[in-house]
C-alpha atoms as a PDB file:
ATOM      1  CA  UNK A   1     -22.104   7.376 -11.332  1.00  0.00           C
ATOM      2  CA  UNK A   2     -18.281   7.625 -11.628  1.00  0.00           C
ATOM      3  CA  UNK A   3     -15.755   5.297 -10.084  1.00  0.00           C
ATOM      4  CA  UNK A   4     -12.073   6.222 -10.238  1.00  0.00           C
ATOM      5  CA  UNK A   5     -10.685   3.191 -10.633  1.00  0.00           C
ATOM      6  CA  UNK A   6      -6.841   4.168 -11.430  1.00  0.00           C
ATOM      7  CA  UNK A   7      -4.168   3.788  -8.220  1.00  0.00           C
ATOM      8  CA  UNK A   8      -2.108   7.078  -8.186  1.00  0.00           C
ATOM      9  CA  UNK A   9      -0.327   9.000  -5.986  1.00  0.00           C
ATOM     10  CA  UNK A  10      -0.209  12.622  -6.349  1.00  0.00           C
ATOM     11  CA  UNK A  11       1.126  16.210  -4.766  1.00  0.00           C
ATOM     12  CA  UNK A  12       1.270  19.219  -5.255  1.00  0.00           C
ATOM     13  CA  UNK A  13       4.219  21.038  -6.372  1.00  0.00           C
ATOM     14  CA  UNK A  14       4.141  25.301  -6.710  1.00  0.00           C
ATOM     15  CA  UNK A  15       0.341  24.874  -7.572  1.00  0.00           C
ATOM     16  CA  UNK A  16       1.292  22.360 -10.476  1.00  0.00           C
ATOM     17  CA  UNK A  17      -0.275  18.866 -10.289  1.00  0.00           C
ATOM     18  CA  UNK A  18       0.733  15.896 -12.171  1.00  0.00           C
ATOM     19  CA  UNK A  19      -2.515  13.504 -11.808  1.00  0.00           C
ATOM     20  CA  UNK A  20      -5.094  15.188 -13.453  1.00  0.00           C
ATOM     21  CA  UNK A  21      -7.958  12.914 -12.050  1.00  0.00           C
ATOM     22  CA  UNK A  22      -8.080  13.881  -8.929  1.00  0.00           C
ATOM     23  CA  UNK A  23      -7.887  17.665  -9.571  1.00  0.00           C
ATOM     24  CA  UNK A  24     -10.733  16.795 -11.986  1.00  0.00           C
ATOM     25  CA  UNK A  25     -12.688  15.298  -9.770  1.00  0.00           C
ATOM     26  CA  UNK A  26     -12.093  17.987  -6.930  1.00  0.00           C
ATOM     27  CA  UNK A  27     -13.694  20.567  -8.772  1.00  0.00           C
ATOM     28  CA  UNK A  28     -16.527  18.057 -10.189  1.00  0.00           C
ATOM     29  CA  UNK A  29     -17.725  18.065  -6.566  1.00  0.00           C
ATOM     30  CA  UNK A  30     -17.008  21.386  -5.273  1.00  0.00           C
ATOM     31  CA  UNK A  31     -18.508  23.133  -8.752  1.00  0.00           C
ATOM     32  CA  UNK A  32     -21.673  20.461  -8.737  1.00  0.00           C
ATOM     33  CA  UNK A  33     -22.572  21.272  -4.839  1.00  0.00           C
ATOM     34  CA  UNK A  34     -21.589  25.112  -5.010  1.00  0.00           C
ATOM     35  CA  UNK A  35     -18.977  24.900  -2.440  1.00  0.00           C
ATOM     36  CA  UNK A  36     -16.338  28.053  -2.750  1.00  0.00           C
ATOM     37  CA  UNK A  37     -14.024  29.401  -0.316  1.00  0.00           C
ATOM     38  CA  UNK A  38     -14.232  26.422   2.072  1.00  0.00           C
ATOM     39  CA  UNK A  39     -11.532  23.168   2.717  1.00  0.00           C
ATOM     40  CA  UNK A  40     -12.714  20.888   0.966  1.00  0.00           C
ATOM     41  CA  UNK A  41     -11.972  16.892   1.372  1.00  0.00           C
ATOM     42  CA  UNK A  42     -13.329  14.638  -1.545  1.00  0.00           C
ATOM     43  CA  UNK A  43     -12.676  10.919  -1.335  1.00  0.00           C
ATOM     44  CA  UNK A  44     -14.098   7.952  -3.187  1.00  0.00           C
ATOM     45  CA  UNK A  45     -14.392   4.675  -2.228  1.00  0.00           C
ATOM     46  CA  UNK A  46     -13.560   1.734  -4.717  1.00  0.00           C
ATOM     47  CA  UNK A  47     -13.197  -1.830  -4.770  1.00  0.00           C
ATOM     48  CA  UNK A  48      -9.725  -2.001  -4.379  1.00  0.00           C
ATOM     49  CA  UNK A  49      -8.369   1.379  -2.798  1.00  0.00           C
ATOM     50  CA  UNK A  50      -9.808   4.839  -1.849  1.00  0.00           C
ATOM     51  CA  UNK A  51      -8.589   7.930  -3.493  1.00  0.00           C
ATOM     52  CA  UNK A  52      -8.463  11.051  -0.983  1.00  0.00           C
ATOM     53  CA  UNK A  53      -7.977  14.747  -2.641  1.00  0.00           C
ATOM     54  CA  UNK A  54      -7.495  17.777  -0.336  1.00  0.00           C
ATOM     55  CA  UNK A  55      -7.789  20.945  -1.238  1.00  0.00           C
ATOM     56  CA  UNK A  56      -9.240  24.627  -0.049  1.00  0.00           C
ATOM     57  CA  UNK A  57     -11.236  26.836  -2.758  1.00  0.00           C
ATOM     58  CA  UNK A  58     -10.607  26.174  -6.067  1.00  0.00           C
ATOM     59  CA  UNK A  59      -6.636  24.904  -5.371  1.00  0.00           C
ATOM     60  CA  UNK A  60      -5.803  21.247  -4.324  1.00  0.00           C
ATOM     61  CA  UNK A  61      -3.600  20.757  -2.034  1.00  0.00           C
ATOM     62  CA  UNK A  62      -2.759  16.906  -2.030  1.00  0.00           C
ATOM     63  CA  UNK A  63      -4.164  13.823  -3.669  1.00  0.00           C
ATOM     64  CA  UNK A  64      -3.323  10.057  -2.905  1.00  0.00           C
ATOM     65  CA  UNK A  65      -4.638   6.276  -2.783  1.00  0.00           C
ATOM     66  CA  UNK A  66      -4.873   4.169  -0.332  1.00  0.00           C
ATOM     67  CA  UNK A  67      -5.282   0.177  -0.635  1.00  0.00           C
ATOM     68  CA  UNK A  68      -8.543   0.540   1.462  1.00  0.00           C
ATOM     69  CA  UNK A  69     -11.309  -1.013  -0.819  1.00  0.00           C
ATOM     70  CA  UNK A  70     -14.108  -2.824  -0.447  1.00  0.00           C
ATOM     71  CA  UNK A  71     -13.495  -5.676  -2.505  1.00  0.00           C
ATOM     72  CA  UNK A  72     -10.548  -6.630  -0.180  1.00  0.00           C
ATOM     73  CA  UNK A  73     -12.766  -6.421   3.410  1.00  0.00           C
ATOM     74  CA  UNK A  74     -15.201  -8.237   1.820  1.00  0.00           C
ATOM     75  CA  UNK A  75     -13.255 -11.454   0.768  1.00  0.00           C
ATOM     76  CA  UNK A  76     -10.980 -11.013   4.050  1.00  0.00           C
ATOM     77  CA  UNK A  77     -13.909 -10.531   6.615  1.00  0.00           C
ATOM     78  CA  UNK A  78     -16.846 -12.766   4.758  1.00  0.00           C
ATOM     79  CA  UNK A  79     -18.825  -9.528   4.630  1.00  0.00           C
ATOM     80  CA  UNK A  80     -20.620 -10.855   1.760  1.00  0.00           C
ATOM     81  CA  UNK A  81     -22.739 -12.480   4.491  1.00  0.00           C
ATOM     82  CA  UNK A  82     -24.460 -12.143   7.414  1.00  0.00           C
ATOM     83  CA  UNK A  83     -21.958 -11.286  10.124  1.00  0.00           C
ATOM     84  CA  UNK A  84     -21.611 -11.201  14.011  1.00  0.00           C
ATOM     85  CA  UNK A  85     -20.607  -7.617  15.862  1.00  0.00           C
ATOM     86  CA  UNK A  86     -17.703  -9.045  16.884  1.00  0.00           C
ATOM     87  CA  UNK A  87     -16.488 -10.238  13.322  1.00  0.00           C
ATOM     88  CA  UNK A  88     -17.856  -6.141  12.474  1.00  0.00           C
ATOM     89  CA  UNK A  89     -15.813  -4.949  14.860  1.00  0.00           C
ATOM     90  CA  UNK A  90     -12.459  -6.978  14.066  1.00  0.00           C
ATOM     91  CA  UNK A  91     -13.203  -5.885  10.216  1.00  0.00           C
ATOM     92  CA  UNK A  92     -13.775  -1.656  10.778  1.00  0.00           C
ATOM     93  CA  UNK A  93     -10.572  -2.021  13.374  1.00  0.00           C
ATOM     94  CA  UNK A  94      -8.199  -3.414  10.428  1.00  0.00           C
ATOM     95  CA  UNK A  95     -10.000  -0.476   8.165  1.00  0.00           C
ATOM     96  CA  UNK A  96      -9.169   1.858  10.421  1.00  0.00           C
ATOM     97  CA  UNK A  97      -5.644   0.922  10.811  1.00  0.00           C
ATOM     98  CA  UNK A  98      -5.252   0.956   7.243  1.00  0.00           C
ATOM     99  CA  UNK A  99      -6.666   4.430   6.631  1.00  0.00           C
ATOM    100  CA  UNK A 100      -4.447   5.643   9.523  1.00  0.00           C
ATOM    101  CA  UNK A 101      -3.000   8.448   7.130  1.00  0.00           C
ATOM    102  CA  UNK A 102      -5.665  10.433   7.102  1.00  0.00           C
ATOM    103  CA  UNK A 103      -5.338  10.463  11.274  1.00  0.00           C
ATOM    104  CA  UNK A 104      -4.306  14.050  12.413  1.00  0.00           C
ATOM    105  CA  UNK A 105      -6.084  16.123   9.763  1.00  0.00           C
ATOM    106  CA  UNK A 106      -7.119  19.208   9.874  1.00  0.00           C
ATOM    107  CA  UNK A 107     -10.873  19.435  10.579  1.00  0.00           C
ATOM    108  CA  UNK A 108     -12.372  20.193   6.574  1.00  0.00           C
ATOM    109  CA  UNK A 109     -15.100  22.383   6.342  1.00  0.00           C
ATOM    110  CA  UNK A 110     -16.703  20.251   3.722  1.00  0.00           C
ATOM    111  CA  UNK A 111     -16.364  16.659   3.299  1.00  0.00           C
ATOM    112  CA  UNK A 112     -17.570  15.203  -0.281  1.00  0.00           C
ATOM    113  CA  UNK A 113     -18.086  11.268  -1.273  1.00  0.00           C
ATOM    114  CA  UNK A 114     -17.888  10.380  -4.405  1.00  0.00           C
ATOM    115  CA  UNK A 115     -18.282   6.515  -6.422  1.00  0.00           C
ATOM    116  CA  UNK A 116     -20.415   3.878  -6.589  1.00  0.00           C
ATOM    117  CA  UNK A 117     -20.416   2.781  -2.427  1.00  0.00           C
ATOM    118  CA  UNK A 118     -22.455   6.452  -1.970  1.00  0.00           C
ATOM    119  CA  UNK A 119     -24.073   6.739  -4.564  1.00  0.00           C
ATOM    120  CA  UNK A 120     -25.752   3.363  -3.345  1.00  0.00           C
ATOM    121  CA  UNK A 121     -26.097   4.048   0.210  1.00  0.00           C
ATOM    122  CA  UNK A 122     -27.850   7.392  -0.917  1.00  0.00           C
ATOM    123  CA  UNK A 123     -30.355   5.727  -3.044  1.00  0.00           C
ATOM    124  CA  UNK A 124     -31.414   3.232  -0.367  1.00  0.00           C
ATOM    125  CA  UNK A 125     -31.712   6.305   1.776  1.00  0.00           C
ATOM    126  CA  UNK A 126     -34.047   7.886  -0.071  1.00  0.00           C
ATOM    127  CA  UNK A 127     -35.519   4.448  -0.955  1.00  0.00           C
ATOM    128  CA  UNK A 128     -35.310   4.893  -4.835  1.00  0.00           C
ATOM    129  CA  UNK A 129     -36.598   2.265  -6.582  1.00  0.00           C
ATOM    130  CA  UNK A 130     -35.267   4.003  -9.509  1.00  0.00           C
ATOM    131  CA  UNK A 131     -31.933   5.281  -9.686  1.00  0.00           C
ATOM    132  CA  UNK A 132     -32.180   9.347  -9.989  1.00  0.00           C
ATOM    133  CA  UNK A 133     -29.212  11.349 -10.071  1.00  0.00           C
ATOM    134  CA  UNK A 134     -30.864  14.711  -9.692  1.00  0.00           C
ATOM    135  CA  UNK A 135     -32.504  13.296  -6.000  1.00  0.00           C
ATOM    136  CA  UNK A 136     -28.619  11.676  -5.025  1.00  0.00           C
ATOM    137  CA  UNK A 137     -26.605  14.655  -6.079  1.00  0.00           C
ATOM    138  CA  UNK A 138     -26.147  16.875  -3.020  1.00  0.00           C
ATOM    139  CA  UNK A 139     -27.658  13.917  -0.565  1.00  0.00           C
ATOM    140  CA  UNK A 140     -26.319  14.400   3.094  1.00  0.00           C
ATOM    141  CA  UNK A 141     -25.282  11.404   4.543  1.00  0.00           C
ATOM    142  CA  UNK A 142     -24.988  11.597   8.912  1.00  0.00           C
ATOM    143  CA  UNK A 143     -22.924   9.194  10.927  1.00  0.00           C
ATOM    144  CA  UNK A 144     -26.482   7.807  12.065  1.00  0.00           C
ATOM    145  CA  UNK A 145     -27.817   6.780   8.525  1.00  0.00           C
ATOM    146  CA  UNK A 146     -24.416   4.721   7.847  1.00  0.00           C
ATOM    147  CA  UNK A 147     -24.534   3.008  11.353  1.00  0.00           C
ATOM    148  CA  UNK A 148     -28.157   2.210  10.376  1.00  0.00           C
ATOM    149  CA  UNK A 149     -27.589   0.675   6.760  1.00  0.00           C
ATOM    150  CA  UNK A 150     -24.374  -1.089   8.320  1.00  0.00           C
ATOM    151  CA  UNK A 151     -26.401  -2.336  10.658  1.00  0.00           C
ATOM    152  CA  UNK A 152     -29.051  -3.823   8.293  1.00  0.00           C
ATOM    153  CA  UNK A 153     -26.173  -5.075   5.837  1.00  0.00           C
ATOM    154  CA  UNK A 154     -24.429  -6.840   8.660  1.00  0.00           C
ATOM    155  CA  UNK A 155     -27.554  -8.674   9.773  1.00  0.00           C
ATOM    156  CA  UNK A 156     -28.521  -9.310   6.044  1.00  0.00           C
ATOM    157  CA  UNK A 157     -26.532 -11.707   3.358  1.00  0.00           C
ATOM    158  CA  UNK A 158     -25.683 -10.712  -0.210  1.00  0.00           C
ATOM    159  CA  UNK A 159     -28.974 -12.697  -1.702  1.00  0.00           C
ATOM    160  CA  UNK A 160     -31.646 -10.732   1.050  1.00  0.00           C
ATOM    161  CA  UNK A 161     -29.674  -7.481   0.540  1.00  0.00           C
ATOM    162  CA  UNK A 162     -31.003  -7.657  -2.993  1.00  0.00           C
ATOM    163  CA  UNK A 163     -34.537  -6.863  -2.048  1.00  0.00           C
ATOM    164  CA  UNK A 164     -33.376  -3.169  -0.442  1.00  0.00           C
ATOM    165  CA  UNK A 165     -35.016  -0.579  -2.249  1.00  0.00           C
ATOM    166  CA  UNK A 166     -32.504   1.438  -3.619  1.00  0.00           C
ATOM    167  CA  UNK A 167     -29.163  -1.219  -3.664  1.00  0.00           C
ATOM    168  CA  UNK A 168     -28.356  -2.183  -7.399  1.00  0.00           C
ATOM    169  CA  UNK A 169     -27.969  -6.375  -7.037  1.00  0.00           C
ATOM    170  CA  UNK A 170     -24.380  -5.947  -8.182  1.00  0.00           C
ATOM    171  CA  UNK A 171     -23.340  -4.159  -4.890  1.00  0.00           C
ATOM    172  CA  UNK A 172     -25.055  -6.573  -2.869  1.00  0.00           C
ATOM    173  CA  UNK A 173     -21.627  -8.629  -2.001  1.00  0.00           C
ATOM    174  CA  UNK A 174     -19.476  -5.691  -1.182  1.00  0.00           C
ATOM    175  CA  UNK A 175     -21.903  -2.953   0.488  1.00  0.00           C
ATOM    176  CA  UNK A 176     -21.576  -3.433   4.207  1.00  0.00           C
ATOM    177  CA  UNK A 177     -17.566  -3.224   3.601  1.00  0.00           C
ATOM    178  CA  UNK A 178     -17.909   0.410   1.588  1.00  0.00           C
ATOM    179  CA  UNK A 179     -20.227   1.333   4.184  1.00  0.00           C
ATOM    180  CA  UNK A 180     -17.691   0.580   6.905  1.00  0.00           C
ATOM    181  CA  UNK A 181     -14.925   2.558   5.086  1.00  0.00           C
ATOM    182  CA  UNK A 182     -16.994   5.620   4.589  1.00  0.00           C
ATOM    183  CA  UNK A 183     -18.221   5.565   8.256  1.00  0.00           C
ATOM    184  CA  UNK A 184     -14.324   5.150   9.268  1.00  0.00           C
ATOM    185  CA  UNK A 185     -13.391   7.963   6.973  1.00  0.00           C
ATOM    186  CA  UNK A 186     -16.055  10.729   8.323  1.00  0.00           C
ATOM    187  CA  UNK A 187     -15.058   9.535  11.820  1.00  0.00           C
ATOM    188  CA  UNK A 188     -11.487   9.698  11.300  1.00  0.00           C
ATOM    189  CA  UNK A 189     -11.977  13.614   9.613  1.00  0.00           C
ATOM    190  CA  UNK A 190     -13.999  14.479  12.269  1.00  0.00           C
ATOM    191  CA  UNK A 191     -16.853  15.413  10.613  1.00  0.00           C
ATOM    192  CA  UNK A 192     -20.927  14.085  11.567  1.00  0.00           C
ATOM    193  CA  UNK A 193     -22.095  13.872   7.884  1.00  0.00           C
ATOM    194  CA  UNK A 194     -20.993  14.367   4.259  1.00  0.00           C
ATOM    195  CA  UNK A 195     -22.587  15.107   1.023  1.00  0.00           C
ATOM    196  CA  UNK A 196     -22.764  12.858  -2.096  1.00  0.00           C
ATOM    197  CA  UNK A 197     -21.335  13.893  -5.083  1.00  0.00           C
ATOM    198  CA  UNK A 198     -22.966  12.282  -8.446  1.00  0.00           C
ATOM    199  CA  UNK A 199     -21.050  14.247 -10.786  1.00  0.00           C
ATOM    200  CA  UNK A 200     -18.113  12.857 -12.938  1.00  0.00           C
ATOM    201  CA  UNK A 201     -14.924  13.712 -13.948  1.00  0.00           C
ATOM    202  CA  UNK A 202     -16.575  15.164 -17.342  1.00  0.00           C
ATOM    203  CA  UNK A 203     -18.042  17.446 -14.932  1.00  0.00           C
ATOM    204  CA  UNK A 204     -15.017  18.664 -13.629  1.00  0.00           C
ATOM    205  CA  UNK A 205     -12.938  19.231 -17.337  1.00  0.00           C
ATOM    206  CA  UNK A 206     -16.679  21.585 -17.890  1.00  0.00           C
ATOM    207  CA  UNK A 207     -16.205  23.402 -14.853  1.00  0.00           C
ATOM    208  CA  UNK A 208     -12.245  23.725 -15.325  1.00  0.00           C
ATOM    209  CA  UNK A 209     -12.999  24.927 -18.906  1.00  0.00           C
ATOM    210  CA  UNK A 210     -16.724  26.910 -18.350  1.00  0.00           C
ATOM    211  CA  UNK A 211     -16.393  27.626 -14.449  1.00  0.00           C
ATOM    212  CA  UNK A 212     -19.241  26.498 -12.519  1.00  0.00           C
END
């Protein structure tokens, strides 16, 4: 599992791009899920911002951060701990209005999550006692199965969120806030479900040098 950890702010210029990370990562997920000749959104969730790349076939389009991470929800909200709906609520509406430039987007054709947040929330979907890669990669997430692991985070604090099948212990403190920025994300890009991407950035520099 990658996390891109690095706060940058990128565009595109005649096709040229001057952050190579998130073109790198753009093609990790669109050459390790077989997606061609589609728009493609991949975004990944860290602790301190999320990193958005748009693109359409092989070409990306735009790439930016925004200071929307999980690290930051949890400390402001308490969502290290059991929380009430209405303190849920009051945290996803200040995510929301945070991630309000991604409102107005074009409708993507694909939508790809990448990092540690979905990697996690894949594994406890598949209740993997073991972390496997090969069973997370290409994992489709719905709107449904994020409402339903928010809603056992929420009702859950960081020591009983240990026991999930599937959550490593060190994600325990800042899950239910990840999970509330990926289910704002899909919702604000319009899309019911997205797949999980458990490829690298090594994966993209093969599939930039090799193809896919």
């Amino acid at each position: 599992m990658t996390e891109i950890t690095p706060r940058w702010e990128w565009r595109a210029f005649g096709g040229h791009f001057a952050g190579a990370e998130g073109r790198l990562a753009y093609l990790a997920a669109q050459a390790g899920l077989g997606l061609n000749t589609v728009s493609l959104v991949v975004f990944d969730t860290g602790g301190g911002s999320c990193q958005f790349t748009f693109g359409h076939d092989a070409s990306v389009d735009e790439c930016f951060s925004v200071d929307v991470g999980a690290v930051r929800y949890t400390e402001r909200y308490g969502l290290d701990r059991a929380v009430s709906p209405a303190l849920l609520r009051e945290a996803m509406a200040a995510i929301s209005a945070d991630l309000s430039r991604i409102d107005g987007r074009p409708l993507p054709d694909a939508l790809v999550a990448m990092g540690g947040t979905v990697t996690n929330i894949a594994a406890v979907s598949h209740r993997l006692a073991t972390y496997d890669p090969v069973v997370v990669q290409g994992t489709v997430l719905d709107r449904a199965e994020i409402d339903r692991q928010i809603d056992c985070y929420r009702s859950l604090d960081a020591d009983a969120r240990r026991s999930i099948v599937g959550l490593q212990p060190k994600r325990a403190e800042a899950i239910l806030a990840g999970a509330c920025i990926v289910r704002t994300v899909i919702e604000k890009l319009g899309k019911q479900s997205f797949a999980v991407s458990d490829r690298g950035l090594r994966h993209g520099v093969l599939a930039e040098r090799f193809g896919a």
